[in-house]
N, C-alpha and C. Protein backbone atom coordinates (compact mmCIF):
# COMPACT_ATOMS: atom_id res chain seq x y z
N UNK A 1 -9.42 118.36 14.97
CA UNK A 1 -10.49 117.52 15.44
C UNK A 1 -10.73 116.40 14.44
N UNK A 2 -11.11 115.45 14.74
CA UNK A 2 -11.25 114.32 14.22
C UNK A 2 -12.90 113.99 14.16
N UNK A 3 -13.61 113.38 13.21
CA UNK A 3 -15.11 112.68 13.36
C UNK A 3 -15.10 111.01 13.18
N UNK A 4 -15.49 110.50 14.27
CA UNK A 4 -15.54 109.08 13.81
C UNK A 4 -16.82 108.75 13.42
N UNK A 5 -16.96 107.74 12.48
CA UNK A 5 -18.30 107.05 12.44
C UNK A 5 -18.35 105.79 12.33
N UNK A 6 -19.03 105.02 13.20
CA UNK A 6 -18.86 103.51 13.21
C UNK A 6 -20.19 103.12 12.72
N UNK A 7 -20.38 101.93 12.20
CA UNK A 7 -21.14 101.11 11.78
C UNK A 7 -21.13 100.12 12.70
N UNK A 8 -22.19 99.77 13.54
CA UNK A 8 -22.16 98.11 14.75
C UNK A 8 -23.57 97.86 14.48
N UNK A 9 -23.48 96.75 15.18
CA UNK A 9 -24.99 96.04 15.41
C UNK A 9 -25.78 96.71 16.68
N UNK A 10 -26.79 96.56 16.01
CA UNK A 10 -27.65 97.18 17.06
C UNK A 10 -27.62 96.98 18.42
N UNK A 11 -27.41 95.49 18.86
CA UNK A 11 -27.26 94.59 20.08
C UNK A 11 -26.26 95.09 20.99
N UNK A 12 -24.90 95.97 20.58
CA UNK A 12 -24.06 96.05 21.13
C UNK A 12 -24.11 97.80 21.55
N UNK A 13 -24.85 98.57 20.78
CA UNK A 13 -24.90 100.33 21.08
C UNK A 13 -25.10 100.18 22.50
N UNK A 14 -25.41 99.67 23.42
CA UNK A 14 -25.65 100.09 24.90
C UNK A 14 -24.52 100.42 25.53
N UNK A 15 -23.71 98.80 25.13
CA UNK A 15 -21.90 98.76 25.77
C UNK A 15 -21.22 99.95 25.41
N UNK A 16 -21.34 100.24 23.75
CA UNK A 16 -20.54 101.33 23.24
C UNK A 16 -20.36 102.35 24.16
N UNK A 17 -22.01 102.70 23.58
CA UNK A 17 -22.34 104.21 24.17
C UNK A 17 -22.08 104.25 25.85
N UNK A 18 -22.16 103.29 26.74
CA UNK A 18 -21.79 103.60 28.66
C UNK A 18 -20.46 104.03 28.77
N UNK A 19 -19.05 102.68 27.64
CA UNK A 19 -18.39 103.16 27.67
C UNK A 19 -17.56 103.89 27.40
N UNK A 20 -17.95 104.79 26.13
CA UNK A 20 -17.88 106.01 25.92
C UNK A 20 -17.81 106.87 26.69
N UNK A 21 -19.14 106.87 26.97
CA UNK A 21 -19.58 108.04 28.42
C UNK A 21 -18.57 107.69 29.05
N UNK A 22 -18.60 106.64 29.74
CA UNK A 22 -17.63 106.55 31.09
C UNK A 22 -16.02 107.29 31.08
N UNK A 23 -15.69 107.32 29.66
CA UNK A 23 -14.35 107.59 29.14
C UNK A 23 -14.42 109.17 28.76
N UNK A 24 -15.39 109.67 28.94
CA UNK A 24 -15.63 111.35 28.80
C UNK A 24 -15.90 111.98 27.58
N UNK A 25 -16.12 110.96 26.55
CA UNK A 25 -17.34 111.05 24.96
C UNK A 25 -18.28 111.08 25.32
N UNK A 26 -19.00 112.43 26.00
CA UNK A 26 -20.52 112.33 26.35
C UNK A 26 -21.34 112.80 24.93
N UNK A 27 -20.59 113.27 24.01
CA UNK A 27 -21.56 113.86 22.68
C UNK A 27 -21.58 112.88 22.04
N UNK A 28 -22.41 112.10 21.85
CA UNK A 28 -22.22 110.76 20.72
C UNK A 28 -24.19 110.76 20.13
N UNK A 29 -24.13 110.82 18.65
CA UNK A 29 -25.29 110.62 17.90
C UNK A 29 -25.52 109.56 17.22
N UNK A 30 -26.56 108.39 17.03
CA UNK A 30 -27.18 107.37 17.02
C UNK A 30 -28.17 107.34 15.86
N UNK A 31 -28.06 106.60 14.99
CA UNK A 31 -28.79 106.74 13.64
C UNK A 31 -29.37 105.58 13.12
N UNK A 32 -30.62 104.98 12.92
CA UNK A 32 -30.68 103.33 12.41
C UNK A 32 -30.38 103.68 11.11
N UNK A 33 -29.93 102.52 10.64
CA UNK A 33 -29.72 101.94 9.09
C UNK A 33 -29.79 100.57 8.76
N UNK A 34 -29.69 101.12 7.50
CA UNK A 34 -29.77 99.66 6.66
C UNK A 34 -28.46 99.30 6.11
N UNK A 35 -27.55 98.35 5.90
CA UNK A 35 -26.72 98.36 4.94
C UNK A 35 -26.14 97.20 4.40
N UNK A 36 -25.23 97.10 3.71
CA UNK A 36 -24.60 96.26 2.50
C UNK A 36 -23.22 95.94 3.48
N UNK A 37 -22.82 94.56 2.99
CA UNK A 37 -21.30 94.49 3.41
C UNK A 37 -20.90 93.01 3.04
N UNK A 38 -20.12 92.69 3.33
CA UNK A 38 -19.84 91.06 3.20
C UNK A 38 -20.82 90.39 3.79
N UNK A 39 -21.16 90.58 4.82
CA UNK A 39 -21.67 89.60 5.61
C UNK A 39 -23.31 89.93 5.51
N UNK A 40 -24.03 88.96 5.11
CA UNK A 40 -25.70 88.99 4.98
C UNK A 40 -26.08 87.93 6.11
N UNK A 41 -27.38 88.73 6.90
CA UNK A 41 -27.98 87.09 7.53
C UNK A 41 -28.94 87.10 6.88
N UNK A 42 -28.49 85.88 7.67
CA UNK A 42 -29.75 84.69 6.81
C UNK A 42 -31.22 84.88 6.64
N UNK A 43 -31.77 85.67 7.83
CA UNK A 43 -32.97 85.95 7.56
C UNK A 43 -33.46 87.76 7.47
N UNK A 44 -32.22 87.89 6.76
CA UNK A 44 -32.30 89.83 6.52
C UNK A 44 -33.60 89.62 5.12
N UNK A 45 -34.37 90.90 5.59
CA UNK A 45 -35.17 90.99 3.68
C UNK A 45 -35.11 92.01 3.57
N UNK A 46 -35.59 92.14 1.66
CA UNK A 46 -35.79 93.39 1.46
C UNK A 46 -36.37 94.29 1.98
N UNK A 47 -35.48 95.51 2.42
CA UNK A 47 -36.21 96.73 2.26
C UNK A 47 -37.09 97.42 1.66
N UNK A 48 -38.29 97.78 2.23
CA UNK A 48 -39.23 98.32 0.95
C UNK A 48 -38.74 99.56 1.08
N UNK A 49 -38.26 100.87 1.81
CA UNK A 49 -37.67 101.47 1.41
C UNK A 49 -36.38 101.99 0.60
N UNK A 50 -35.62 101.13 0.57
CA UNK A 50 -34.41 101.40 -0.44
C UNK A 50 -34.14 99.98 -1.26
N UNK A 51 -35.04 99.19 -1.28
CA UNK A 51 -35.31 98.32 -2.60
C UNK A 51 -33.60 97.22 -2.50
N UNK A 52 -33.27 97.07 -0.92
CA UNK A 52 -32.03 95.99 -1.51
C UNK A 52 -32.12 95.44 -0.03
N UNK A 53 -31.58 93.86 0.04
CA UNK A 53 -31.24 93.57 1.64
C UNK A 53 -30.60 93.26 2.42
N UNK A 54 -30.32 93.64 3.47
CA UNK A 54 -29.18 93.52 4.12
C UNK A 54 -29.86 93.73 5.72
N UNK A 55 -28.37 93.49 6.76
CA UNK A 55 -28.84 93.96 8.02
C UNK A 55 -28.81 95.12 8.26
N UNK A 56 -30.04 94.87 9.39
CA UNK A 56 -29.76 96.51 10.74
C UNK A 56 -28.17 97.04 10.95
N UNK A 57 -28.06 98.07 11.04
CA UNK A 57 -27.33 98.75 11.57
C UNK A 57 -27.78 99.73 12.44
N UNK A 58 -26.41 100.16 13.04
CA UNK A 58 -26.48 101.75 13.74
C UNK A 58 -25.14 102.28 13.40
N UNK A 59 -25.49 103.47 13.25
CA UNK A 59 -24.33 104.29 12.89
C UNK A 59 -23.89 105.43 14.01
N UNK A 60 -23.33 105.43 14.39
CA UNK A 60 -22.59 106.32 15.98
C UNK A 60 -21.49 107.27 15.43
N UNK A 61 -21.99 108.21 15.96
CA UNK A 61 -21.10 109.68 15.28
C UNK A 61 -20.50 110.40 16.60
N UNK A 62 -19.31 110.89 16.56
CA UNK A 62 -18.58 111.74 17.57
C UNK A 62 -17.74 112.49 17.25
N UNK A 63 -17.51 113.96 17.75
CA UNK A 63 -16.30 114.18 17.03
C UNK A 63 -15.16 114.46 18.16
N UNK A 64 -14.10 114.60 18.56
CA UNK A 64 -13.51 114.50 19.30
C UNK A 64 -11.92 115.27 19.23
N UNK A 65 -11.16 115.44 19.77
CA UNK A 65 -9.84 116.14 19.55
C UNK A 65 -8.64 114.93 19.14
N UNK A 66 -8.03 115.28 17.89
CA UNK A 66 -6.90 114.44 17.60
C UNK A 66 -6.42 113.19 18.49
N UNK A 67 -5.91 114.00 19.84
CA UNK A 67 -5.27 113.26 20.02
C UNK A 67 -6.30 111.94 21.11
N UNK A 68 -7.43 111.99 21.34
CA UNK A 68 -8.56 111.21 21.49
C UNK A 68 -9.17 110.14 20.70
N UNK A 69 -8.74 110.45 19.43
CA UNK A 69 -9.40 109.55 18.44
C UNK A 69 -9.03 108.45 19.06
N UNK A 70 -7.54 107.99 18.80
CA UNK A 70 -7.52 106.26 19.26
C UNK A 70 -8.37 105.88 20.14
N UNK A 71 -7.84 106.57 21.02
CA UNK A 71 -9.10 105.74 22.68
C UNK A 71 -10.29 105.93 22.27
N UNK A 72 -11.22 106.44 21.83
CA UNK A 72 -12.36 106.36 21.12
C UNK A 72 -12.50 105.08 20.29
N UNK A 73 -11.29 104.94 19.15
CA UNK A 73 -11.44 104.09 18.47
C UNK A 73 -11.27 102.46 19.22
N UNK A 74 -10.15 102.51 20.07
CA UNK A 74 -10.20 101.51 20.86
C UNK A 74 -11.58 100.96 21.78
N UNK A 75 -12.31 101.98 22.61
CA UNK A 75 -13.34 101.65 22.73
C UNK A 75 -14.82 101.11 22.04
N UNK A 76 -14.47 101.47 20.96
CA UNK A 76 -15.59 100.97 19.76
C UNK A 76 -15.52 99.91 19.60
N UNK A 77 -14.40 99.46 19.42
CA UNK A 77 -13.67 98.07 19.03
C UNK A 77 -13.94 97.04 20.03
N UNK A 78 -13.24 97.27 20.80
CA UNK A 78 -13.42 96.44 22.51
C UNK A 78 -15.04 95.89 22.88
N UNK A 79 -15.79 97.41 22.73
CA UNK A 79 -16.90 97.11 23.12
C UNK A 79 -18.33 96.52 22.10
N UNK A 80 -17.87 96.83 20.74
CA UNK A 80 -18.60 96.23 19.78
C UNK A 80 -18.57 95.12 18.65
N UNK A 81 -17.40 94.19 19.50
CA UNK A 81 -16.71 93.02 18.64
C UNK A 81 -17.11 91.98 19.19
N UNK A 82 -18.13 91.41 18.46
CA UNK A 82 -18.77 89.84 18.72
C UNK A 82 -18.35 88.78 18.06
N UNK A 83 -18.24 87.45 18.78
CA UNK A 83 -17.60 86.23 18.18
C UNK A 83 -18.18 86.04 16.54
N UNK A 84 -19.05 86.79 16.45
CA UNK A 84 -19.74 86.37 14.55
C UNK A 84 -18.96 87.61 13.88
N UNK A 85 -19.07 86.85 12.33
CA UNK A 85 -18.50 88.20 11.24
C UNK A 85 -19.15 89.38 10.88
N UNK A 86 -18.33 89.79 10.67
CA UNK A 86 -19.64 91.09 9.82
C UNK A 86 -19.48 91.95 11.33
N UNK A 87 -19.07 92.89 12.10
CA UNK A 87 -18.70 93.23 13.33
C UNK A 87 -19.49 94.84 13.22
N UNK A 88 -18.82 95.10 11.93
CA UNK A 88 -19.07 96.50 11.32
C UNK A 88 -17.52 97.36 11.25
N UNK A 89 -17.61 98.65 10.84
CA UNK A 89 -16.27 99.51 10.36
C UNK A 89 -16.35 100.95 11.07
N UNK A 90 -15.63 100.92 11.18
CA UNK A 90 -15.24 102.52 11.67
C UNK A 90 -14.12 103.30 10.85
N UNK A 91 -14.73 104.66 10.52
CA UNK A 91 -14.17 105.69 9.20
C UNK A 91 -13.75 106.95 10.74
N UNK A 92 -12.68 107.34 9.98
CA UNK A 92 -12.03 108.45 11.21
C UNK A 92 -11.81 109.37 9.98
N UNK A 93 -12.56 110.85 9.91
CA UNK A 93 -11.85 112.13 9.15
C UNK A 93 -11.41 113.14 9.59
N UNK A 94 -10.81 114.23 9.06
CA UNK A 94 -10.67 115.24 9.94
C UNK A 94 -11.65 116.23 9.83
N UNK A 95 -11.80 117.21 10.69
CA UNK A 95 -12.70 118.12 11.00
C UNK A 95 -11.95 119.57 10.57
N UNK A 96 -12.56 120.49 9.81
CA UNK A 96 -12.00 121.45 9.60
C UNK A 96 -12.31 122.23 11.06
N UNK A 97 -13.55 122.56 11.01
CA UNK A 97 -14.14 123.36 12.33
C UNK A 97 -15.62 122.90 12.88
N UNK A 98 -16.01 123.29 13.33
CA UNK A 98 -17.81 123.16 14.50
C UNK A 98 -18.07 124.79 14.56
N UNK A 99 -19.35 124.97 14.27
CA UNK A 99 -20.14 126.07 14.79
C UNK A 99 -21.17 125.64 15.27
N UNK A 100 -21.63 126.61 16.57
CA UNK A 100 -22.49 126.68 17.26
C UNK A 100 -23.91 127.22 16.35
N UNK A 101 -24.30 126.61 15.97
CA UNK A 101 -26.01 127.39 15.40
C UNK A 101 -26.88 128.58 16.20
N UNK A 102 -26.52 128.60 17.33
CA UNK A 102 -27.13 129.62 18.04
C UNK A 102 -26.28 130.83 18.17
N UNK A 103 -25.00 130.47 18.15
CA UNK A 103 -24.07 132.00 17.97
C UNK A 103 -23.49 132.24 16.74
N UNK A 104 -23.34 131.11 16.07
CA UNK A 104 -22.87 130.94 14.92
C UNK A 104 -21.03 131.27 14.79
N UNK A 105 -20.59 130.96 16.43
CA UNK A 105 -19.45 130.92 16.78
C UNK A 105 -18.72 129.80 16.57
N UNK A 106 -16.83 130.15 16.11
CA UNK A 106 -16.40 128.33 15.93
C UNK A 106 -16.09 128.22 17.21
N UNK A 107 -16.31 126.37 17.15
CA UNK A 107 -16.21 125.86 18.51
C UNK A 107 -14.77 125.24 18.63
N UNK A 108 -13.97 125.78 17.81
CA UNK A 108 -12.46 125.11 17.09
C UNK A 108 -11.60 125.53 18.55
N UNK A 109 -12.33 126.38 19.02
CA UNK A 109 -11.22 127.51 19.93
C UNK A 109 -11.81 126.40 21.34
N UNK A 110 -12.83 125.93 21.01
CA UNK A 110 -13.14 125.09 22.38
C UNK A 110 -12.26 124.30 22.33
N UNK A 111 -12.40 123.18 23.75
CA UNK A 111 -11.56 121.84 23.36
C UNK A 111 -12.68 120.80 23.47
N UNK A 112 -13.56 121.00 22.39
CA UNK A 112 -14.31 120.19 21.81
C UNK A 112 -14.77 118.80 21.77
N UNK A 113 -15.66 117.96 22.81
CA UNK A 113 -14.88 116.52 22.78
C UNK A 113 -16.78 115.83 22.82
């Protein structure tokens, strides 16, 4: 199993996330942030919580079966690439296993997506 995590602009999570879904990534988790990168706008300010400034983000988490990652990754891409810089990144790792918290069963034996 594979975990992706992308970094996009906020503006674009709607497209992501439909076509995700539509493509049969219905487990996908959604996180605001703050972060650092090449690209600053112009009218980003400091954070009074973590004391530095930069833009909004969202961070989108999934984990998915090997051989899924690309098309996942392709859809991220497709759907969260705007004519300006600074687009955001996507990190792909591998997954040892998933347990269920309520059975405390691995979900490795599922086909997990």
């Amino acid at each position: 199993m594979k975990e992706i995590k992308a970094y996009i602009k906020p503006n674009r999570v709607g497209k992501v996330v439909e076509a995700l879904k539509e493509n049969g990534f219905e487990s996908v988790t959604l996180l605001e942030c703050e972060g650092t990168g090449k690209y600053k706008r112009e009218d980003s300010l400091p954070s009074l919580k973590f004391h530095f400034a930069d833009s909004k983000v969202i961070k989108l988490e999934l984990v998915c079966q090997d051989e899924e990652t690309q098309k996942a990754v392709e859809i991220i891409c497709s759907k969260a690439s705007t004519p300006f810089p600074a687009d955001g990144i996507i990190y792909v790792s591998d997954v040892n296993d998933a347990y269920s918290i309520k059975t405390c069963d691995s979900l490795k034996r599922f086909n997990l997506q």
